[in-house]
Structure formats: C-alpha cells, structure tokens
N, C-alpha and C. Protein backbone atom coordinates (compact mmCIF):
# COMPACT_ATOMS: atom_id res chain seq x y z
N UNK A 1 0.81 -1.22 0.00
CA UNK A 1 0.00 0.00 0.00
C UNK A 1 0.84 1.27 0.00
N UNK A 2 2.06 1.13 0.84
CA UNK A 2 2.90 2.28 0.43
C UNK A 2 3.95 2.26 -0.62
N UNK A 3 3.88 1.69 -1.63
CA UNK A 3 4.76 1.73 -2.70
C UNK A 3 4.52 2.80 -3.68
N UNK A 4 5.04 3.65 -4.60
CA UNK A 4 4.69 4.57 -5.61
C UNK A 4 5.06 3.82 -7.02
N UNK A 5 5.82 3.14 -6.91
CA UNK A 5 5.76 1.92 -8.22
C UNK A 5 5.49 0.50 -8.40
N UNK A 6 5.75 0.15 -9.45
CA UNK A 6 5.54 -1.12 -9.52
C UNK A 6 6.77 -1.85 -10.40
N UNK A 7 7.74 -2.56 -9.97
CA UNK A 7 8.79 -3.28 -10.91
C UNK A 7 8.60 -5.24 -10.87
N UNK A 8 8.43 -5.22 -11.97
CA UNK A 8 7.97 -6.70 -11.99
C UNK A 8 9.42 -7.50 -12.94
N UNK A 9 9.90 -8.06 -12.53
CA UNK A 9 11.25 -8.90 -13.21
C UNK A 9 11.31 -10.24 -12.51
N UNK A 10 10.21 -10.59 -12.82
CA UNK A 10 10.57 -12.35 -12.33
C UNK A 10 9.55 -13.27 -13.43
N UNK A 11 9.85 -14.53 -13.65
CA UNK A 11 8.96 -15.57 -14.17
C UNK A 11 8.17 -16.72 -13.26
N UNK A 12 8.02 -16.23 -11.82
CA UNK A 12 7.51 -17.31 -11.19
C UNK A 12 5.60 -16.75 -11.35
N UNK A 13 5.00 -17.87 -10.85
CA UNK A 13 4.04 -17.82 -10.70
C UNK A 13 3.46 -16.34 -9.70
N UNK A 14 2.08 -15.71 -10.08
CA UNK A 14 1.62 -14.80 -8.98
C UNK A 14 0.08 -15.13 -8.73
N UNK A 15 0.06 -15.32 -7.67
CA UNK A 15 -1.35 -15.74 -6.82
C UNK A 15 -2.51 -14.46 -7.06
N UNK A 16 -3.86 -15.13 -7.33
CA UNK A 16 -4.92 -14.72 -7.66
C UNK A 16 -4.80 -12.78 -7.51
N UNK A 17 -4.87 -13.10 -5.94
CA UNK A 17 -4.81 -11.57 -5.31
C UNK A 17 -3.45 -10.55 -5.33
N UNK A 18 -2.39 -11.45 -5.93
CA UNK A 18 -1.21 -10.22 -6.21
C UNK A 18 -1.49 -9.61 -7.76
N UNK A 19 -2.39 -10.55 -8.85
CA UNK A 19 -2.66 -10.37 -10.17
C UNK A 19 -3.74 -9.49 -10.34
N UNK A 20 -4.67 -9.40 -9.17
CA UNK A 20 -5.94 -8.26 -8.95
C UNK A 20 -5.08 -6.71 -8.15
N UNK A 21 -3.82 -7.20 -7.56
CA UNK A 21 -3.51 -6.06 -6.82
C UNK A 21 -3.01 -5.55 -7.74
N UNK A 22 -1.96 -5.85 -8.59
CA UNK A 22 -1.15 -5.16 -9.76
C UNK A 22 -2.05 -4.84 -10.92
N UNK A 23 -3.29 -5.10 -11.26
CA UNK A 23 -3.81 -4.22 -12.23
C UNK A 23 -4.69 -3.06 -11.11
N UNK A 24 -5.03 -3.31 -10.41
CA UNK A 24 -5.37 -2.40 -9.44
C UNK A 24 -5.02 -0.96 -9.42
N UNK A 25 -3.31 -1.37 -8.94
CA UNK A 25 -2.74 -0.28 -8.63
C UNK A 25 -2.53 0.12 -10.20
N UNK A 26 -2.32 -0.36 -11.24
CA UNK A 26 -2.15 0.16 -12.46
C UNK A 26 -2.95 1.16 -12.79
N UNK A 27 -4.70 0.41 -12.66
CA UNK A 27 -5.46 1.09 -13.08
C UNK A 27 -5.67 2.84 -12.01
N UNK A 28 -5.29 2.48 -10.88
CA UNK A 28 -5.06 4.06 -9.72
C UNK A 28 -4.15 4.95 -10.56
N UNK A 29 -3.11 4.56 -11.42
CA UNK A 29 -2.40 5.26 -12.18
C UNK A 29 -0.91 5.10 -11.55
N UNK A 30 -0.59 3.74 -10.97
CA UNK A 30 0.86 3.66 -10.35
C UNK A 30 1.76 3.24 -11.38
N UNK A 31 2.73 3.92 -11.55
CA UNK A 31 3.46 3.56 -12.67
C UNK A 31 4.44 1.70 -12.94
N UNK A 32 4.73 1.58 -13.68
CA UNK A 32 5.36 0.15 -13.76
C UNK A 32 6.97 0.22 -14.48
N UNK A 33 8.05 -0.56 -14.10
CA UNK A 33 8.75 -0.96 -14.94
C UNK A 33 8.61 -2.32 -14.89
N UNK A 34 8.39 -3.04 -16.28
CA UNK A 34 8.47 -4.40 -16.65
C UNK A 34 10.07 -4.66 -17.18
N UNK A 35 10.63 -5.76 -16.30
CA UNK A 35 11.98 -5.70 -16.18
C UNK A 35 12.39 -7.57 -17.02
N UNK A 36 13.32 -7.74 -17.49
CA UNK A 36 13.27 -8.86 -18.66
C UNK A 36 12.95 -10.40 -18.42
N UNK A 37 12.78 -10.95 -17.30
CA UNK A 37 12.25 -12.31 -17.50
C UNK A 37 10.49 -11.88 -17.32
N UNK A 38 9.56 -10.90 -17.25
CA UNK A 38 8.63 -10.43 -17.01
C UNK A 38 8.01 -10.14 -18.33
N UNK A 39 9.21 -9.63 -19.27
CA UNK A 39 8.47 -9.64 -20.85
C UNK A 39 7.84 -10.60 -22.06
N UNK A 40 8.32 -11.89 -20.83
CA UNK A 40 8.04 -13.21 -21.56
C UNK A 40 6.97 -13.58 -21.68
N UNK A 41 6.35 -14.30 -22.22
CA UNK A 41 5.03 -15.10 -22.17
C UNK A 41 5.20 -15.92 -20.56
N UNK A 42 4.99 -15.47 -19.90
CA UNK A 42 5.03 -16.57 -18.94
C UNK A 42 3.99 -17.28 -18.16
N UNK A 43 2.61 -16.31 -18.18
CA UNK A 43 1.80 -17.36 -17.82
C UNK A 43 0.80 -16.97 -18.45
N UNK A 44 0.00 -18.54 -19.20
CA UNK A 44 -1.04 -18.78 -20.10
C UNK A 44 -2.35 -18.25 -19.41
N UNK A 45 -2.49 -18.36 -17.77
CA UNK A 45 -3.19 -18.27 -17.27
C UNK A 45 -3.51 -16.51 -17.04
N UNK A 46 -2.61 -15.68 -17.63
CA UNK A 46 -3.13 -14.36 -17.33
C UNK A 46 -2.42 -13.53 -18.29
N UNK A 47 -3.26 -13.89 -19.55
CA UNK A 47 -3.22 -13.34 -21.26
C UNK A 47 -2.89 -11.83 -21.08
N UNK A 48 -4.21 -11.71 -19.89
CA UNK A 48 -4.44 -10.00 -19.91
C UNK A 48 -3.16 -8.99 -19.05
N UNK A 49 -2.65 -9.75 -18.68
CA UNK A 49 -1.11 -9.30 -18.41
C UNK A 49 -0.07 -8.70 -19.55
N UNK A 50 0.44 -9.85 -20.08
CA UNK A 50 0.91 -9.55 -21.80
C UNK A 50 0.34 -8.56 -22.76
N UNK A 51 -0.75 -9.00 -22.73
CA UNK A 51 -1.88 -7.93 -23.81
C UNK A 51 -1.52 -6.43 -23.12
N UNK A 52 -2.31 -6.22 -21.78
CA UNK A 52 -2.24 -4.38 -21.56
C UNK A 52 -1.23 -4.36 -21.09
N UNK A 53 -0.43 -4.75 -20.16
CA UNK A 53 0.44 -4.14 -19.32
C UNK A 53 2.37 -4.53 -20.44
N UNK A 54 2.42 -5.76 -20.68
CA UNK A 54 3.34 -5.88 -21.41
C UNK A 54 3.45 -5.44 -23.08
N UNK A 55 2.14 -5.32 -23.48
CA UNK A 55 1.70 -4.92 -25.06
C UNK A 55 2.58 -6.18 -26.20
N UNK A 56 2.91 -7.12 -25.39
CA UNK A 56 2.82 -8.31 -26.34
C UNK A 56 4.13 -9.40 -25.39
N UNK A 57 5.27 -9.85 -25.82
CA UNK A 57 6.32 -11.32 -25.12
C UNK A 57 7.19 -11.41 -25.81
N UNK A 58 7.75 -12.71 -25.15
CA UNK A 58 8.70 -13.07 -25.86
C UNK A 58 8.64 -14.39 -25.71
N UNK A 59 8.70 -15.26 -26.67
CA UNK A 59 8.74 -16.67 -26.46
C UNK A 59 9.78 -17.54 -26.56
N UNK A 60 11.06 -16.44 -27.38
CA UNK A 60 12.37 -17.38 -27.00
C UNK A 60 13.25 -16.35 -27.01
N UNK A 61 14.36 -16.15 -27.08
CA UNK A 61 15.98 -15.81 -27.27
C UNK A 61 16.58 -16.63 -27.96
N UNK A 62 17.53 -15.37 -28.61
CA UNK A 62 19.13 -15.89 -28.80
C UNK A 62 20.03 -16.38 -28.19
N UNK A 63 21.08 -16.89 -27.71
CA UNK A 63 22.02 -17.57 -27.19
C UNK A 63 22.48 -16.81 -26.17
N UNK A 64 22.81 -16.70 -25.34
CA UNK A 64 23.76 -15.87 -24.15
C UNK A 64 24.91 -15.43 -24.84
N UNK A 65 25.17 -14.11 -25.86
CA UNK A 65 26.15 -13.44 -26.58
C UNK A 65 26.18 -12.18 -26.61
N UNK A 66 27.16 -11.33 -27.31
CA UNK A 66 26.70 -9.75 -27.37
C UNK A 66 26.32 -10.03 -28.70
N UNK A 67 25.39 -8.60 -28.06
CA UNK A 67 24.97 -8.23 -29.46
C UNK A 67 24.73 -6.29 -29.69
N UNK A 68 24.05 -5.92 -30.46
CA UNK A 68 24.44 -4.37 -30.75
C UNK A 68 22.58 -3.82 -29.96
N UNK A 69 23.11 -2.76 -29.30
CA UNK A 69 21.63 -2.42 -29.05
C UNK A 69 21.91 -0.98 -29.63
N UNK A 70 21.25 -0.42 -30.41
CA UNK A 70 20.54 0.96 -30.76
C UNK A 70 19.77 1.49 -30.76
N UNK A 71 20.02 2.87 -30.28
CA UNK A 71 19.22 3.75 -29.28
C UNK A 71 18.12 4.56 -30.49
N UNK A 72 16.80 4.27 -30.33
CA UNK A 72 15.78 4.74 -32.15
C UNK A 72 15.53 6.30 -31.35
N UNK A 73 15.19 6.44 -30.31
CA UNK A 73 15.05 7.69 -29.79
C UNK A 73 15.54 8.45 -28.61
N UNK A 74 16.46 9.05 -29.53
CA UNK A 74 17.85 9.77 -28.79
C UNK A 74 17.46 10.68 -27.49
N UNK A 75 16.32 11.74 -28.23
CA UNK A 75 16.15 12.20 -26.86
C UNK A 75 14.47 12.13 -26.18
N UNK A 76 14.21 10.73 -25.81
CA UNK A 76 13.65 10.40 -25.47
C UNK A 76 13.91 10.68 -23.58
N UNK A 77 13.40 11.04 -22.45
CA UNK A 77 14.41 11.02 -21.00
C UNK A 77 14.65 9.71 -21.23
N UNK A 78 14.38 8.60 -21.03
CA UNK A 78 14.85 7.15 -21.03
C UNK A 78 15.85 7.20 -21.32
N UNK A 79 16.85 7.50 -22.89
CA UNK A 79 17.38 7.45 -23.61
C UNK A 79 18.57 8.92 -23.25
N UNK A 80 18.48 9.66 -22.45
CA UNK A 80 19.49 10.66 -22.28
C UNK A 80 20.62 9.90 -21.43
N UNK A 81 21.52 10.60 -22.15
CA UNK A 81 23.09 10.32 -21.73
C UNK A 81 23.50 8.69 -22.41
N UNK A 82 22.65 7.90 -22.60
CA UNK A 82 23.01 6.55 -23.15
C UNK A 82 23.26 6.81 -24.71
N UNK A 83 24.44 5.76 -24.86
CA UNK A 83 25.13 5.64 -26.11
C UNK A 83 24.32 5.54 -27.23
N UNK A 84 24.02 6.10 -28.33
CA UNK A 84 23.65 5.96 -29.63
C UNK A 84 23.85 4.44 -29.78
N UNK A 85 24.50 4.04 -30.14
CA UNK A 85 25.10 2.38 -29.78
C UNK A 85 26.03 1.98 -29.41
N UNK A 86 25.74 0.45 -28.62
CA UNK A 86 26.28 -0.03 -27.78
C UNK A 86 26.52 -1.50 -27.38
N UNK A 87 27.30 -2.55 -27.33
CA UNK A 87 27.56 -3.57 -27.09
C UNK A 87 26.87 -4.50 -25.86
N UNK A 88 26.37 -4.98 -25.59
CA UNK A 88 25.69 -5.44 -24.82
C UNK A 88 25.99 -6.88 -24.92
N UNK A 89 26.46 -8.09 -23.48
CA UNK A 89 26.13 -9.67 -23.08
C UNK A 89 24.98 -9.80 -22.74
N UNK A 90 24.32 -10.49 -23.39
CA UNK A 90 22.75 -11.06 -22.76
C UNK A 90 22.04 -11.45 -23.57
N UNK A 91 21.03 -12.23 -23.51
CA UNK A 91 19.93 -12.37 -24.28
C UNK A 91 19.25 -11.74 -24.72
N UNK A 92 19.35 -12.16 -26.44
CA UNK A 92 18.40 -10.92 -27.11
C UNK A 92 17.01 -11.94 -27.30
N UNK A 93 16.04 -10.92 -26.63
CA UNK A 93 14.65 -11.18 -26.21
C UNK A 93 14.18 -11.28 -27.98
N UNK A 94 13.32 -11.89 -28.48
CA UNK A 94 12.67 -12.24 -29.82
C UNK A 94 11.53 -11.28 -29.47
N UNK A 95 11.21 -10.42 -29.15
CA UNK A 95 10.56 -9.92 -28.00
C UNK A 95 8.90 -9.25 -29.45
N UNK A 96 8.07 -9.10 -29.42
CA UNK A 96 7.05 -8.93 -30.45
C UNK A 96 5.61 -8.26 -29.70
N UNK A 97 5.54 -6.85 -30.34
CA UNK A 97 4.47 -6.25 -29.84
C UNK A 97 3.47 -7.09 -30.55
N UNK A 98 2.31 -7.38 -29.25
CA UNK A 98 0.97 -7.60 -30.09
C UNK A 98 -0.11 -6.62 -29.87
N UNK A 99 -0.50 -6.40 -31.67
CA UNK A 99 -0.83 -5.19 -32.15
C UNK A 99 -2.39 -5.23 -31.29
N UNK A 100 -3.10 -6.32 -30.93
CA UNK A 100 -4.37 -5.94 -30.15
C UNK A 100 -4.28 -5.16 -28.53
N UNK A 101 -2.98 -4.87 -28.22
CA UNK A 101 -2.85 -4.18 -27.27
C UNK A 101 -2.47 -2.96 -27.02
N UNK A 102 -2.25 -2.13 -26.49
CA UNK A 102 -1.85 -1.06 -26.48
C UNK A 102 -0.46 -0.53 -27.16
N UNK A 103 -0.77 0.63 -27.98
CA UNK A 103 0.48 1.00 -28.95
C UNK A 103 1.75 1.14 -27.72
N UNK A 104 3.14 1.25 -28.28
CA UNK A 104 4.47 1.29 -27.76
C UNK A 104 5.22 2.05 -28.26
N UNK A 105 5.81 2.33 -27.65
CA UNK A 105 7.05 3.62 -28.37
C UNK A 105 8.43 2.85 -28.33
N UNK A 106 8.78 2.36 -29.43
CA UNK A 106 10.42 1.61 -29.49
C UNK A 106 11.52 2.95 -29.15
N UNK A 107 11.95 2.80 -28.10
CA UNK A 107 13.15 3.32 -27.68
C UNK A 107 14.19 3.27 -28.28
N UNK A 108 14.66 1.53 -27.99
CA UNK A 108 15.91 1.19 -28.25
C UNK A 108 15.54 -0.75 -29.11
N UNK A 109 16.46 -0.68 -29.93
CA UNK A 109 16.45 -2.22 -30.21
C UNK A 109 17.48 -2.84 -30.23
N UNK A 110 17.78 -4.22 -30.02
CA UNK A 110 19.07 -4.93 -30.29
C UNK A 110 18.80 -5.83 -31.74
N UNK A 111 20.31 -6.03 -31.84
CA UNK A 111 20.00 -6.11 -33.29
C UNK A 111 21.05 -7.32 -32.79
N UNK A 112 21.09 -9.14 -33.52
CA UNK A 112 21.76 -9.86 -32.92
C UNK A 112 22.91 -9.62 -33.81
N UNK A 113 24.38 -9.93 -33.80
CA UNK A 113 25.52 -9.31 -34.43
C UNK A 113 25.92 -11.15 -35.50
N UNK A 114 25.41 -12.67 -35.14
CA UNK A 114 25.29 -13.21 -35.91
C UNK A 114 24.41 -13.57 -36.59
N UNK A 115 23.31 -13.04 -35.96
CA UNK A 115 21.92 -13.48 -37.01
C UNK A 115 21.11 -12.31 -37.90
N UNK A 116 21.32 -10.89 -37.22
CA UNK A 116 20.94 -9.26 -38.06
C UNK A 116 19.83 -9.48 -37.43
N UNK A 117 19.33 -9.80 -36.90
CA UNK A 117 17.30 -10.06 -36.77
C UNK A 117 17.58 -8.91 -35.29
N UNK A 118 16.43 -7.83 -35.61
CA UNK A 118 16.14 -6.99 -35.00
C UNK A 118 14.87 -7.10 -33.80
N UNK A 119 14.99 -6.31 -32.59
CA UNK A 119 13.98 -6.75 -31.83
C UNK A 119 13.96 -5.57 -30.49
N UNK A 120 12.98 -4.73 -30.64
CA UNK A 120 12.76 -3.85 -29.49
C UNK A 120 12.97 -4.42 -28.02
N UNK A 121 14.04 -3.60 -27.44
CA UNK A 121 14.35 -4.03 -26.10
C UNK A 121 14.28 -2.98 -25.05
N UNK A 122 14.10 -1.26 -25.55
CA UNK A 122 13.55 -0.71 -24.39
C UNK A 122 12.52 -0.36 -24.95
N UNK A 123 11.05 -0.31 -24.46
CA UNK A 123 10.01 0.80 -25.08
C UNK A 123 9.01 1.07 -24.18
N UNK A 124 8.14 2.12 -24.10
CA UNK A 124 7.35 2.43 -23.15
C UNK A 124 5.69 1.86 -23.94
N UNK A 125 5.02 1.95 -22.75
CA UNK A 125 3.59 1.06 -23.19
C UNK A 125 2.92 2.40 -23.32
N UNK A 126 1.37 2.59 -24.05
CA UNK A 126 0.42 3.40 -24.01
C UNK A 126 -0.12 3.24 -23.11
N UNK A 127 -0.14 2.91 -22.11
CA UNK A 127 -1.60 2.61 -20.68
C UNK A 127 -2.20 4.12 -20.78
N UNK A 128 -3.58 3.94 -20.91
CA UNK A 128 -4.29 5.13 -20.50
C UNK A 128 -4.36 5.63 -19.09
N UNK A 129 -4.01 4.99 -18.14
CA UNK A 129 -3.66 5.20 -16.60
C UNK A 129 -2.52 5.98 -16.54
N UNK A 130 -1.22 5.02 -16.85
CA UNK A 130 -0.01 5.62 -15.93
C UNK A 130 1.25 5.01 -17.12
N UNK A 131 1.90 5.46 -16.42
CA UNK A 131 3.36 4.87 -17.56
C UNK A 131 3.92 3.70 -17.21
N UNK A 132 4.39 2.83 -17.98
CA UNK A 132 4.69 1.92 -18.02
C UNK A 132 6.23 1.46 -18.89
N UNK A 133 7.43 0.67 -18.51
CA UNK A 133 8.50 0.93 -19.32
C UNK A 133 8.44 -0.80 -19.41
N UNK A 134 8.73 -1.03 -20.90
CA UNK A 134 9.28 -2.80 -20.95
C UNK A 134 11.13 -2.24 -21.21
N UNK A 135 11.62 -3.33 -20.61
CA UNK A 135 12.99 -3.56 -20.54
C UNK A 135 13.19 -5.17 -20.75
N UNK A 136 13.72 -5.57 -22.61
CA UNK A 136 14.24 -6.72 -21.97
C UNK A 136 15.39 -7.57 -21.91
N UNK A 137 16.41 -6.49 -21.38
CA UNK A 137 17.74 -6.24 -21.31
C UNK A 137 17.85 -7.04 -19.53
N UNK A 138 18.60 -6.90 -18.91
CA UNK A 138 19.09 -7.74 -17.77
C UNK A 138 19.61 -9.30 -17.45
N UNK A 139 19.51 -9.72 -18.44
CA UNK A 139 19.69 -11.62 -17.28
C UNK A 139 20.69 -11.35 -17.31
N UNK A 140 22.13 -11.35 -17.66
CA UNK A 140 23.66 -11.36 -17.31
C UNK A 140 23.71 -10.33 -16.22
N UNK A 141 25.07 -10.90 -15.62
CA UNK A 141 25.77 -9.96 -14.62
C UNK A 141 26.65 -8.98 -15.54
N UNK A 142 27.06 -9.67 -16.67
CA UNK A 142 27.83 -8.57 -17.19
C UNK A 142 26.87 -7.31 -18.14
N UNK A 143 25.47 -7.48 -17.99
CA UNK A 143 24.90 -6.47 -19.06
C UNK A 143 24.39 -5.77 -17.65
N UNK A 144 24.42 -6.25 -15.64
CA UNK A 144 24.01 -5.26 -15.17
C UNK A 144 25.07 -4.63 -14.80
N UNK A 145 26.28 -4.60 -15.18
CA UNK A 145 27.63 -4.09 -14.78
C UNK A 145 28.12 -3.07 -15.84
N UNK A 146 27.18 -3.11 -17.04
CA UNK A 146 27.50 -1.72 -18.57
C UNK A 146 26.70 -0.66 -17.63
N UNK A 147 27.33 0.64 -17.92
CA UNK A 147 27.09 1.83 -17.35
C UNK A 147 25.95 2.05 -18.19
N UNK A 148 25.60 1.54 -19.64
CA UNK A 148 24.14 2.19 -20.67
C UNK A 148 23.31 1.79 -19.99
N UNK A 149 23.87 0.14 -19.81
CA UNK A 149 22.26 -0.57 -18.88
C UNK A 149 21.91 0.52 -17.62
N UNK A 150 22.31 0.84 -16.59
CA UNK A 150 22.17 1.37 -15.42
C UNK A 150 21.87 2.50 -15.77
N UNK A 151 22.54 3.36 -16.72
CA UNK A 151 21.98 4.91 -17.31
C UNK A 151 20.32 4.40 -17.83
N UNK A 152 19.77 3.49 -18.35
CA UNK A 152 18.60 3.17 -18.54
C UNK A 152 18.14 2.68 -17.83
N UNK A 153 18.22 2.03 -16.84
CA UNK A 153 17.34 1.96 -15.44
C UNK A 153 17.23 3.22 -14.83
N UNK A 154 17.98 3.75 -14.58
CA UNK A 154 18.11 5.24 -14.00
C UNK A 154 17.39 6.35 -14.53
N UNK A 155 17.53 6.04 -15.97
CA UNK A 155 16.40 7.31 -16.67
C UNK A 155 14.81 6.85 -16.41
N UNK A 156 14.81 4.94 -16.38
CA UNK A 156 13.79 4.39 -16.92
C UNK A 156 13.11 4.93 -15.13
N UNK A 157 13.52 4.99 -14.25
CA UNK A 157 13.08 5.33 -12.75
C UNK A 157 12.50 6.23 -12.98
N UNK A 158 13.35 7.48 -13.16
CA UNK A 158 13.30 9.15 -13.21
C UNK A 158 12.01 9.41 -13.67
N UNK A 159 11.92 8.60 -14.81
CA UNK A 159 11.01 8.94 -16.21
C UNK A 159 9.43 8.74 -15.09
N UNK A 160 9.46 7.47 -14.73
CA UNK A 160 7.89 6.98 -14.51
C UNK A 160 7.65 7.75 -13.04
N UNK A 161 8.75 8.17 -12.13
CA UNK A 161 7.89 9.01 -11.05
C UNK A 161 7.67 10.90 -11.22
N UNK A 162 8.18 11.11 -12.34
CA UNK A 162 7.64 12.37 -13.21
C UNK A 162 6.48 12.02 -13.68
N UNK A 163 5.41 13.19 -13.41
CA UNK A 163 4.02 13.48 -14.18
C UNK A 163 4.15 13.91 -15.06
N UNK A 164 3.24 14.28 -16.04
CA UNK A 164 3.17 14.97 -16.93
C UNK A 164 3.33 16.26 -17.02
C-alpha cells in the first residue's frame, strides 16, 4: 500500500490476489517498470497481463552473446546520456508487440551481431492510466555491470515518477 511503483522482473508464478492487486494499482495510475524475464510469455493463465500491461512477449531468445543495441530515440528522457550504440552480453529477447494491445514507443532495439534479426528491447507502453516501461535487457551480470544498462534503469526510474 505504500509503494509509488511497480517493478515486476521475475517468471515465477503470482497468486490470484497479487494479479488483482497489480492491475489495481495500475489502473489508480501507479506507474510500472516491466523488467526482462517479465516480458516473456510466462503465464497462459493471465493473457491480460501480456496484452495491456506488457503490449505483447517473448517466447524465445538468442544464445547468451553480445549483441548491438541501438538507441531509435535519442532524446527520449529514457534514452538521455546513453550511447547511440552499444555492445551489450545477454539475451536478445525475440521480443514482439501484439498489435491488439496497447500501442508502444520503441526506444531502443538490439539487433543480434550473428543473425541481423532486430527486436525492441527498451520501449514504453500506451496505458491510459499511468506509464509503463518494458525492458528486456538484464539476465547477465555482465549487461548489469554496462554503465548504458544502469543509465537506462536510471532514466527508466526518473522517467515513470515524473508526471506529466
């Protein structure tokens, strides 16, 4: 009850009443960051998760490698002070807006450096409530140890407890 956000980065299961509390507080207008094992498809049992709050998943990755992430909107706040492009270890999320949900603003995408296949990895959601950021950058220790990653958590903070 006293929280001012909401950061969701896990794939385990969430019980009836934490899945009514988090659209809850969504719908009050509490802001969210969706953080990268959270962007996944992860449970069949609550579509309407993915659909509004994530605006679509991811159902697999690339290999645990670097790959190139580029920044589509420079001066986006998210996107201030972080590199135009940048090298990144981690899994690149296959990650796919679905279009019956709320539009997204592609931030940033990684692009894999042996396969070229492109795939939005920071972007903010449309919620008519409150703001919302997908991130699905994090599983390595070495992508939370790049100063871009942390400059984008840091903006991605800033950003959602600013109003309009």
């Amino acid at each position: 009850d006293e929280a001012d956000m909401l950061l969701i980065s896990n794939n385990k299961p969430f019980d009836p009443e934490a899945k009514a509390a988090i659209f809850s507080k969504v719908d009050q207008g509490m802001p969210m960051l969706i953080y990268h094992p959270s962007t996944w498809y992860n449970w069949k049992d609550w579509p309407e998760y993915n659909k509004q709050l994530v605006a679509g998943g991811s159902e697999s990755h690339e290999k645990l490698q670097e790959f190139e992430v580029i920044v589509k909107k420079p001066n986006h706040p998210i996107m201030k002070g972080v590199p135009r492009k940048f090298r990144i270890t981690d899994e690149l999320y296959r990650w796919k807006h679905d279009p019956s949900g709320p539009k997204i603003d592609v931030l940033a995408i990684g692009r894999g450096i042996e396969s070229g296949e492109e795939f939005p990895v920071v972007y903010t959601v449309g919620h008519a409530k409150t703001k919302i950021v997908g991130n699905t950058l994090g599983h390595d220790a070495r992508a939370h140890d790049l100063p871009a990653y942390q400059k984008i958590l840091e903006n991605s903070l800033n950003w959602i407890k600013k109003s309009d």
